[in-house]
Protein backbone atom coordinates (compact mmCIF):
# COMPACT_ATOMS: atom_id res chain seq x y z
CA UNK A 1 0.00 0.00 0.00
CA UNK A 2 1.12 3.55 -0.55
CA UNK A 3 0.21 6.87 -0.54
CA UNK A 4 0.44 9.72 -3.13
CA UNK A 5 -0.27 13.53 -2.55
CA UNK A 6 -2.12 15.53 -5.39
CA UNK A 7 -2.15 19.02 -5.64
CA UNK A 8 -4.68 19.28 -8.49
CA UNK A 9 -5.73 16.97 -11.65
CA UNK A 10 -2.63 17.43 -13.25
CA UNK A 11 -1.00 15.96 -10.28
CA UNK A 12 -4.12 13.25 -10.34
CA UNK A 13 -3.57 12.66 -14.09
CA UNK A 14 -0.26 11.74 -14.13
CA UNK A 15 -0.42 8.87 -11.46
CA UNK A 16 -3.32 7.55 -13.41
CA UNK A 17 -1.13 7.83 -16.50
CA UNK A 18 1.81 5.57 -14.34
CA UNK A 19 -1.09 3.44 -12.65
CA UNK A 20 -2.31 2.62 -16.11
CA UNK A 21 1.51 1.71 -17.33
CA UNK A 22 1.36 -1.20 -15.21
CA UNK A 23 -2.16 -2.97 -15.42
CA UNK A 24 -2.69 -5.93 -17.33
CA UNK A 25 -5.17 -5.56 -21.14
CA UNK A 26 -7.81 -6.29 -18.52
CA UNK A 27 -8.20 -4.48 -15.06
CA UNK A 28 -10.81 -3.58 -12.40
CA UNK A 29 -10.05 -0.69 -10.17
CA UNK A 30 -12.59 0.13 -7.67
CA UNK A 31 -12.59 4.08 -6.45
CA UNK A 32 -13.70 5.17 -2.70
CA UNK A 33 -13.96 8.36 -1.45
CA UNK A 34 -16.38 11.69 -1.01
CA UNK A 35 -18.12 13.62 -3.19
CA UNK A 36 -15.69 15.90 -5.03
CA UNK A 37 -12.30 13.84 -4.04
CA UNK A 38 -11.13 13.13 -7.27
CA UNK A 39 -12.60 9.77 -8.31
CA UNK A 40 -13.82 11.24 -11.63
CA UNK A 41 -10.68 13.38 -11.94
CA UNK A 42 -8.85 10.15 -11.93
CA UNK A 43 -10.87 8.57 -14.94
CA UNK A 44 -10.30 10.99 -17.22
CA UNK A 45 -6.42 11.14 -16.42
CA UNK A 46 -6.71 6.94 -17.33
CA UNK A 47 -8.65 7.80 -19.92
CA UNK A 48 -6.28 10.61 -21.61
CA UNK A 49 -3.20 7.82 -20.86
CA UNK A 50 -5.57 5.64 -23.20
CA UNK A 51 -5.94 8.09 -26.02
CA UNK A 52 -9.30 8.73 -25.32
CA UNK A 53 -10.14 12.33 -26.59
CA UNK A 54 -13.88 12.38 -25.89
CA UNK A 55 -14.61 14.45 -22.90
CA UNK A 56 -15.43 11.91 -19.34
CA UNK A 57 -18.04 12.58 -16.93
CA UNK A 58 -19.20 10.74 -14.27
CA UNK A 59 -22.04 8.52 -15.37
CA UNK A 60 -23.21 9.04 -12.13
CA UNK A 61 -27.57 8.83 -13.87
CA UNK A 62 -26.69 6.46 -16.57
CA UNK A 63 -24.45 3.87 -14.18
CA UNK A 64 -22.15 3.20 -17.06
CA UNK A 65 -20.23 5.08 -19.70
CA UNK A 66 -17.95 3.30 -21.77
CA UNK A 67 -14.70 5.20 -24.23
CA UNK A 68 -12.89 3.95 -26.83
CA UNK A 69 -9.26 4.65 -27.21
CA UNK A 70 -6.14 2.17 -27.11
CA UNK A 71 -8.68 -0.03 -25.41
CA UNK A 72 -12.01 -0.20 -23.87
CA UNK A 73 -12.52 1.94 -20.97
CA UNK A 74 -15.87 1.43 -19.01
CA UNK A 75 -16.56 3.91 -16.21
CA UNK A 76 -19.48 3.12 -13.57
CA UNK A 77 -20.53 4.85 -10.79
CA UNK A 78 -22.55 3.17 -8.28
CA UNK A 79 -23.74 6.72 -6.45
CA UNK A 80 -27.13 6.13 -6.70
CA UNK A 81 -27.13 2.53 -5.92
CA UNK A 82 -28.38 1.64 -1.97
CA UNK A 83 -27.45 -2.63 -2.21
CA UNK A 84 -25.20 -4.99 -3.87
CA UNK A 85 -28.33 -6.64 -5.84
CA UNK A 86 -28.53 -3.58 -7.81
CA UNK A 87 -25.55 -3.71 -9.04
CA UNK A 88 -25.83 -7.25 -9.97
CA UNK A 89 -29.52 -6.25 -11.51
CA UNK A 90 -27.67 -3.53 -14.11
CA UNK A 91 -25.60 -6.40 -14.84
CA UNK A 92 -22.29 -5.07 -13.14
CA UNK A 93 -20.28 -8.83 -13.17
CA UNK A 94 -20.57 -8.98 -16.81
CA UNK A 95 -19.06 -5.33 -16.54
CA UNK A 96 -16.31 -6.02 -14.28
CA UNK A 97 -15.30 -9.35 -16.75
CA UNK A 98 -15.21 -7.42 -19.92
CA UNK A 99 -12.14 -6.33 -21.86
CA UNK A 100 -9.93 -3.08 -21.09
CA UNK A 101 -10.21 -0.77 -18.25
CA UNK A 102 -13.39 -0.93 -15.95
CA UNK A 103 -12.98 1.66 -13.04
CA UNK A 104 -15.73 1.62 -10.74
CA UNK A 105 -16.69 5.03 -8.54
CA UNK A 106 -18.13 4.75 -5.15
CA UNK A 107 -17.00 0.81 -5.06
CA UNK A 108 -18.08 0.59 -1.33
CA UNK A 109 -21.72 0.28 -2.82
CA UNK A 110 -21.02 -3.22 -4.24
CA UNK A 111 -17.16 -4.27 -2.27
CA UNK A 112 -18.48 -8.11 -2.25
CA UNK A 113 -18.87 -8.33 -5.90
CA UNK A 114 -15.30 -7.28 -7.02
CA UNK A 115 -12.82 -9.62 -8.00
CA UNK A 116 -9.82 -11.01 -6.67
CA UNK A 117 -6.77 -8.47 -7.97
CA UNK A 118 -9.11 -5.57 -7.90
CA UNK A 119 -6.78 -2.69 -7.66
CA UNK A 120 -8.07 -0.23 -4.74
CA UNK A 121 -8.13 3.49 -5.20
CA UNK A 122 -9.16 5.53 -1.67
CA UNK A 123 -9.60 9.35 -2.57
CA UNK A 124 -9.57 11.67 0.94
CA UNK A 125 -9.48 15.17 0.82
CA UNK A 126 -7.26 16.72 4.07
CA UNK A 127 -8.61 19.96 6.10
CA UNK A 128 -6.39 22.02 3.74
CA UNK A 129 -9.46 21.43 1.15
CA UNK A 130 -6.85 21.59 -1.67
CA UNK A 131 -5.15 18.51 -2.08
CA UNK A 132 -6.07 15.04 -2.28
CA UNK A 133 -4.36 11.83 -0.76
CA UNK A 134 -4.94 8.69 -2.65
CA UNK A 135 -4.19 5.35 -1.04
CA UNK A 136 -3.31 2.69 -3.58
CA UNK A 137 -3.97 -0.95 -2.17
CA UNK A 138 -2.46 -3.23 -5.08
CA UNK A 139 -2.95 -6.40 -2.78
């Protein structure tokens, strides 16, 4: 486990840039943290790494938005979701088994459904309101 600093999303973009260096054609990473502590931010640096040129929002009323660059990228957010069922009623395993890069937001709402190897992103923003820790959990 370690811990990065980011001072904004250019700081945010580049360590999903190096993150995305070293995952496998095929990768889940699962995204915790608040409202507003860089979860999104951190999709669209993966997705720039990927070539993607489209702009990336948080699918946070469709569930699922998926981007086409080097490879697939699928971005869910599970926001408005209250129990794992619902996730597994929008069809979320067949999701999180698909080719490319499937990055999950708010992964609490569905932590029993991810696969082993699921790379862990926690996103906390400190009392200074301006920066943003991010615990990776690669285990």
């Amino acid at each position: 486990m370690r811990e990065v600093v980011s001072h904004g999303p250019e700081d945010t973009h580049r360590l999903a840039a190096e993150i995305l260096s070293s995952l496998p054609d095929r990768a889940v990473v699962a995204l915790y943290g608040d409202l507003g502590s860089g979860k999104t931010c951190f999709v669209q640096g993966l997705a720039e790494a990927m070539g993607i040129t489209e702009p990336v929002t948080s699918p946070t009323f469709t569930l699922v938005n998926e981007y086409k660059g080097g490879r697939l990228l699928t971005h869910v957010d599970l926001y408005r979701l209250t129990h794992p069922d619902e996730a597994l009623a929008m069809g979320f395993e067949e999701l999180i088994e698909s080719d490319g890069i499937t990055a999950v937001e708010w992964a609490e709402r569905a932590e029993e459904l991810f696969p082993a190897g699921t790379l862990r992103l926690r996103f906390r923003t400190p009392e200074d309101g301006q920066t943003r820790v991010i615990t990776i959990d690669e285990g």
